[in-house]
C-alpha atoms as a PDB file:
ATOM      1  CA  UNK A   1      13.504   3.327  -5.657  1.00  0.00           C
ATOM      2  CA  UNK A   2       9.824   1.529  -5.683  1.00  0.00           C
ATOM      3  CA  UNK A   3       7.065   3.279  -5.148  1.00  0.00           C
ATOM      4  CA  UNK A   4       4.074   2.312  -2.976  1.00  0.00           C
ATOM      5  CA  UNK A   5       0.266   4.348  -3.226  1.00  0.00           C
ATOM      6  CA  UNK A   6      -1.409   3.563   0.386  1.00  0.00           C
ATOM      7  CA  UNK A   7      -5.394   3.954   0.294  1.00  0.00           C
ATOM      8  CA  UNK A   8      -7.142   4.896   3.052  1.00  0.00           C
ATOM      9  CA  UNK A   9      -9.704   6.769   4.310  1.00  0.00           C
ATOM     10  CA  UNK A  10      -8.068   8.055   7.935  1.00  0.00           C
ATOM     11  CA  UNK A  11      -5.355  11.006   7.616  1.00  0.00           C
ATOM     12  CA  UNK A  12      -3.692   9.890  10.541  1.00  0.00           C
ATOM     13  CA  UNK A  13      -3.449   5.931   8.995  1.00  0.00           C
ATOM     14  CA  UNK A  14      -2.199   6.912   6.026  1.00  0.00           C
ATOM     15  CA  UNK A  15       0.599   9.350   8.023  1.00  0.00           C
ATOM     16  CA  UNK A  16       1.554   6.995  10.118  1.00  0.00           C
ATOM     17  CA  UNK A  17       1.945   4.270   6.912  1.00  0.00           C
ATOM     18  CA  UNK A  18       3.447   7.158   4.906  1.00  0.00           C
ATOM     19  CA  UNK A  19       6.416   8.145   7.517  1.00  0.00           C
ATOM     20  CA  UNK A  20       7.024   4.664   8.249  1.00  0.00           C
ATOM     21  CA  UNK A  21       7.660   3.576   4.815  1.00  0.00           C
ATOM     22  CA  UNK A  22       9.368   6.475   3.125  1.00  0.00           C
ATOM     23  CA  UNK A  23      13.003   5.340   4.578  1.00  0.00           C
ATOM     24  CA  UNK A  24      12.981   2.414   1.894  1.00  0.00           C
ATOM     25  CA  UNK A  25      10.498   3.530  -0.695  1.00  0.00           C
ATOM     26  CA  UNK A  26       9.095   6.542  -2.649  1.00  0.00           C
ATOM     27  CA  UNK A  27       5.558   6.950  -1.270  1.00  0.00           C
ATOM     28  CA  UNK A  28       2.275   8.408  -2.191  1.00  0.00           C
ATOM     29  CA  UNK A  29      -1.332   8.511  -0.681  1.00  0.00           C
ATOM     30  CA  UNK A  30      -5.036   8.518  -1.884  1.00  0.00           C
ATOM     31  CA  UNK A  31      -7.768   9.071   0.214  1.00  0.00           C
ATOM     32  CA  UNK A  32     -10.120   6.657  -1.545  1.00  0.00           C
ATOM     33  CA  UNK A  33     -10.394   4.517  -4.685  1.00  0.00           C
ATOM     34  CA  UNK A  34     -11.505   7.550  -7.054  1.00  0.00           C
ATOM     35  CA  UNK A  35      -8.308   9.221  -5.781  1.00  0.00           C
ATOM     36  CA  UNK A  36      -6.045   6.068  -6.335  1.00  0.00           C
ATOM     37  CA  UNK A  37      -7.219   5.340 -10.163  1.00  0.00           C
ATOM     38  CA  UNK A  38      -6.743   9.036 -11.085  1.00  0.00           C
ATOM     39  CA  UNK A  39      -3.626   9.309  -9.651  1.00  0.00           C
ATOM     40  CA  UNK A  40      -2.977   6.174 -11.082  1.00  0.00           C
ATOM     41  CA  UNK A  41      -3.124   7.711 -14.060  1.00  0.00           C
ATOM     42  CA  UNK A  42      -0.232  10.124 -14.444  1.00  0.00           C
ATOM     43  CA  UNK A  43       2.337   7.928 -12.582  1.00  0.00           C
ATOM     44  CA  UNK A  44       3.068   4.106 -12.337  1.00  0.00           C
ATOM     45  CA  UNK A  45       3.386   2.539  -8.659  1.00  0.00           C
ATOM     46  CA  UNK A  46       5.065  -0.726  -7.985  1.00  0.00           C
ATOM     47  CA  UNK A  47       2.740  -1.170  -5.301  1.00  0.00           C
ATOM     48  CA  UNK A  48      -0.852  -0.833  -3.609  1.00  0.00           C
ATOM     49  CA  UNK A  49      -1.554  -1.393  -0.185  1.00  0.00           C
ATOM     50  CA  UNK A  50      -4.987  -0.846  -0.142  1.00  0.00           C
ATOM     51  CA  UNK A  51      -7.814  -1.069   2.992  1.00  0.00           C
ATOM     52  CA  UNK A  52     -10.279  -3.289   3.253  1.00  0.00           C
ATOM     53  CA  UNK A  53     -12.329  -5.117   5.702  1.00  0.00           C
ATOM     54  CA  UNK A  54     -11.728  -9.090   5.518  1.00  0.00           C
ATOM     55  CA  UNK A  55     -13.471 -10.856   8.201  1.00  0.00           C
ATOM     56  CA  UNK A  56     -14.216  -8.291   9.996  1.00  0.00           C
ATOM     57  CA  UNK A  57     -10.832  -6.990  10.326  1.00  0.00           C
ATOM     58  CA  UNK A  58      -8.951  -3.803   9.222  1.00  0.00           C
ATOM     59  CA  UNK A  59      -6.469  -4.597   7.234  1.00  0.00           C
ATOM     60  CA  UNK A  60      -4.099  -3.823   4.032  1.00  0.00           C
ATOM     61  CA  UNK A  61      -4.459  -5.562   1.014  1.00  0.00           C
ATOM     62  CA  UNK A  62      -1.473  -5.707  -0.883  1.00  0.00           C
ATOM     63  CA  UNK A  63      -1.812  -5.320  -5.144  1.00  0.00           C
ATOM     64  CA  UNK A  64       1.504  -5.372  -7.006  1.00  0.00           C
ATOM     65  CA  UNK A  65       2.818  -4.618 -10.334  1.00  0.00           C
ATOM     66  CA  UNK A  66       4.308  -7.547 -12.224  1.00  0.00           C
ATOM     67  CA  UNK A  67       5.138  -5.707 -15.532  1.00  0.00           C
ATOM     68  CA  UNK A  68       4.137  -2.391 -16.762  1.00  0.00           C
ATOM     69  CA  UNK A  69       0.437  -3.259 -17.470  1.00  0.00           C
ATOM     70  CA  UNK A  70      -0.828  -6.336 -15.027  1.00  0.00           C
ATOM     71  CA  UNK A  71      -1.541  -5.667 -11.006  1.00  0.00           C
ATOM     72  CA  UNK A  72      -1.914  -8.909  -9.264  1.00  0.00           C
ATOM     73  CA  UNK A  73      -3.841  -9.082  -5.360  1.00  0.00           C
ATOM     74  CA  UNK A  74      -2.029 -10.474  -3.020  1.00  0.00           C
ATOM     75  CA  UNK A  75      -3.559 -12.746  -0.475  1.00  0.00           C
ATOM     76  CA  UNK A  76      -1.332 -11.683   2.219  1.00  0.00           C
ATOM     77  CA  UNK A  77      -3.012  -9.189   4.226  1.00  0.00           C
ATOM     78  CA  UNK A  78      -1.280  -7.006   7.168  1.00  0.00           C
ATOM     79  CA  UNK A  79      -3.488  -5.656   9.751  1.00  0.00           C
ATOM     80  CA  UNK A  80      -4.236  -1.305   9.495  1.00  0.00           C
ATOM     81  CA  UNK A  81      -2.898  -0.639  12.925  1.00  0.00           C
ATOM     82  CA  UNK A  82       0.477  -2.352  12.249  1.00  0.00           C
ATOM     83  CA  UNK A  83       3.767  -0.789  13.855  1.00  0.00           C
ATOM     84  CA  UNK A  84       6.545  -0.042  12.016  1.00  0.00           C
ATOM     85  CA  UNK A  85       8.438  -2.594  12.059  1.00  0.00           C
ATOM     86  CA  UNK A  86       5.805  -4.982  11.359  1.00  0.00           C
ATOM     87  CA  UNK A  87       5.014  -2.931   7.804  1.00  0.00           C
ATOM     88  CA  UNK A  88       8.413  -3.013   6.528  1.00  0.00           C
ATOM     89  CA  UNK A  89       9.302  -6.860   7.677  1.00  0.00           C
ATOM     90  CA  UNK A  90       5.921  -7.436   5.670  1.00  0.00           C
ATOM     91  CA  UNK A  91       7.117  -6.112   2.870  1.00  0.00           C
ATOM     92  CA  UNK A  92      10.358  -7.436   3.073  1.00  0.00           C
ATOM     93  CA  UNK A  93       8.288 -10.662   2.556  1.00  0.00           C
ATOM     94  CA  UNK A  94       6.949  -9.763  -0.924  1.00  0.00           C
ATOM     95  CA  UNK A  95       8.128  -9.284  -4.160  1.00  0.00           C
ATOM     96  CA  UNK A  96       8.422  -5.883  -4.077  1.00  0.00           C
ATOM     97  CA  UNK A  97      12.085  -5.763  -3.084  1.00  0.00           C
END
């Protein structure tokens, strides 16, 4: 199963992201990016989806692993107040299948 670490700030975001995704992947959460890298530490993810702001908007910013050492940023963004099913057709769209 691939795992996905979502970063955000907002408990109830990172819920919402976390119940959503867990039918198709092994999730965990980090508050913020200190969280993130020391969790990052201890277990290997397959995936990022991290917050930002990009123009103004709230959105996730996708990083991937493409071997065991290299993450690569994705410049497909999905906006933080997606639904469901507009998270997992997203990721359905990435290489993280």
């Amino acid at each position: 199963m691939k795992t996905i670490m979502v970063v955000d700030e907002d408990d109830a975001v990172l819920e919402n992201i976390k119940s959503a995704l867990e039918k198709k992947f092994s999730v965990s959460i980090a508050k913020n990016n200190r969280e993130a890298i020391e969790a990052l530490e201890d277990k290997k993810v397959d995936m990022l989806l991290v917050h930002t702001k990009m123009e103004g908007e709230d959105v996730f910013t996708p990083i991937i692993s493409d071997n065991e050492s290299k993450m690569m940023v994705l410049e497909n963004t999905i906006p933080r107040r997606c639904n469901e099913e507009e998270l997992l057709r997203f990721l359905d769209n990435l290489t993280i299948k």
